[in-house]
Protein backbone atom coordinates (compact mmCIF):
# COMPACT_ATOMS: atom_id res chain seq x y z
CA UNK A 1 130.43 96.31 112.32
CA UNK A 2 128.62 97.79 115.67
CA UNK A 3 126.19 95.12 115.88
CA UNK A 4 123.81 97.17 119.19
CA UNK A 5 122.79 100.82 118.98
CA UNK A 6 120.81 102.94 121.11
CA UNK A 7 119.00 104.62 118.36
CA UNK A 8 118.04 107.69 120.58
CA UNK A 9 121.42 108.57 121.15
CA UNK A 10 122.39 109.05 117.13
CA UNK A 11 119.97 111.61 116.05
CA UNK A 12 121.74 115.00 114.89
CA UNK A 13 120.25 118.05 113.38
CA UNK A 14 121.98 120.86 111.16
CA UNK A 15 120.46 124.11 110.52
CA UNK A 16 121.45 123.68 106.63
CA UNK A 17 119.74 120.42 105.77
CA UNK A 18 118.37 117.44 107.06
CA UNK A 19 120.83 115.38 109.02
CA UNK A 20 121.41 111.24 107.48
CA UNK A 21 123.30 109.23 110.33
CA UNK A 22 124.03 105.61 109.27
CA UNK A 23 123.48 103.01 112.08
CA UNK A 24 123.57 100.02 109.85
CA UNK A 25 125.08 99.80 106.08
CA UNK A 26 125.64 95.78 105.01
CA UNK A 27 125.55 94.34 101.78
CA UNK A 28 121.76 93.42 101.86
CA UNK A 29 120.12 96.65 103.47
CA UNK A 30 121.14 100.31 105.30
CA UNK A 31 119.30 101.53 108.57
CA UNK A 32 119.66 105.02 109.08
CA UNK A 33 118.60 108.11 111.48
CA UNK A 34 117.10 111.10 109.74
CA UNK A 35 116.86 114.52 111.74
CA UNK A 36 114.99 117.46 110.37
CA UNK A 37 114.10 120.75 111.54
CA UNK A 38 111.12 122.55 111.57
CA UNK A 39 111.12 123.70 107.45
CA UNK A 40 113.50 121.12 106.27
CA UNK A 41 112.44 118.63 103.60
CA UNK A 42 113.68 115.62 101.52
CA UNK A 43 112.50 116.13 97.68
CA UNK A 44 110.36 113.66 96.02
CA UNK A 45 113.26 110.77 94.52
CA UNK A 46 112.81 107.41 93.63
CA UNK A 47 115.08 103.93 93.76
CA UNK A 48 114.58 101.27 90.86
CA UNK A 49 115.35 98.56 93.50
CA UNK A 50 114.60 98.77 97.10
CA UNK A 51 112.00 99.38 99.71
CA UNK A 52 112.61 102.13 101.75
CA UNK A 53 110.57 102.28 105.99
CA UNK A 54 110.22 105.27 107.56
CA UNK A 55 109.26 104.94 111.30
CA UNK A 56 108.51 108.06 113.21
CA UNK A 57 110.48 108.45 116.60
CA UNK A 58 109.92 111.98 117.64
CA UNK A 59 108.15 114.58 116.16
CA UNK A 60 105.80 114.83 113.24
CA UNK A 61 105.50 115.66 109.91
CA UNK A 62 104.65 114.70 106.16
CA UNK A 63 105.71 111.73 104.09
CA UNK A 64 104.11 111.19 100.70
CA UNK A 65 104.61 107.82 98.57
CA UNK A 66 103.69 108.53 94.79
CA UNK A 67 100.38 110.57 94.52
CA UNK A 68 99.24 110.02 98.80
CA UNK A 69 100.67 112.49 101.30
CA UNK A 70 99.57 111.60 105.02
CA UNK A 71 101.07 113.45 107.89
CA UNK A 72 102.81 110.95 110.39
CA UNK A 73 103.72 111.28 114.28
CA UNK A 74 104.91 108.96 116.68
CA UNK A 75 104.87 105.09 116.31
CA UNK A 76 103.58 105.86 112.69
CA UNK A 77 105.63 103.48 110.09
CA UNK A 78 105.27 104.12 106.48
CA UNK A 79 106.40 102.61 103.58
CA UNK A 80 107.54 103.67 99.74
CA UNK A 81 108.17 100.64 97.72
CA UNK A 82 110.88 100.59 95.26
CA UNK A 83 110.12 102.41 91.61
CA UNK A 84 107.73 104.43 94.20
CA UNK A 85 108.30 108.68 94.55
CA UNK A 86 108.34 109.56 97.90
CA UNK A 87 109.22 112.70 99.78
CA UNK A 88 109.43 114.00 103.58
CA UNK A 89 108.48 117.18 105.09
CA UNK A 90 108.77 118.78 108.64
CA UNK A 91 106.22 121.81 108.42
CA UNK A 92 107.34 122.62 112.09
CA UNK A 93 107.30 123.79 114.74
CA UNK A 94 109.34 120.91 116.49
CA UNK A 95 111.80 118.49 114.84
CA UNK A 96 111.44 115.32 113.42
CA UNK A 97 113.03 112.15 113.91
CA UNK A 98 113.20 109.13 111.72
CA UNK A 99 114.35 105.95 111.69
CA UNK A 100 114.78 104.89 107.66
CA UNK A 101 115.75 100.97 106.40
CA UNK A 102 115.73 100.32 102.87
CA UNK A 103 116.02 96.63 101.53
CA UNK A 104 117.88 95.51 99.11
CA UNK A 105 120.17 98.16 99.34
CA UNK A 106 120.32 100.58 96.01
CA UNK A 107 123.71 99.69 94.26
């Protein structure tokens, strides 16, 4: 396992959906790299077990946990506990960049 990442480096975008990159997938948690661009969302899902961070890198957007929706930019971490609904949105008109860690991992 890569133990060191430069985070900045790993983002990718795709004109058909949001972009997952996994930095970090161990038995107790996963850290991944969302990229999405301008119109691209994540639907509203939930996980019995496991908290799931968002932490905004680049760009901003929308992330609602159950019934709250707060748009997010830069430095902004939010975070949808497990059982919780939570979505993301980029409304545009620049991408957005997310780092994501959920703990315990779903299995």
């Amino acid at each position: 396992m890569e133990c060191f990442h430069h985070v900045l480096e790993r983002f990718a975008f795709s004109v058909e959906k949001m972009k997952k990159t996994n930095l970090v997938d161990t038995a107790n948690l996963f850290c991944d790299v969302y990229g999405l661009e301008p119109g691209q969302s994540q639907a509203g899902h939930h996980h019995a077990v496991g908290d799931k961070l968002y932490y905004v890198v680049s760009g901003r957007g929308t992330i609602r946990v159950d019934a709250e929706e707060r748009s997010v930019a830069p430095g902004d971490l939010v975070c949808a506990p497990a059982g919780s609904e939570h979505a993301v949105r980029n409304p545009g008109p620049e991408r957005l960049a997310l780092l994501v860690v959920m703990a315990p991992k779903p299995g």
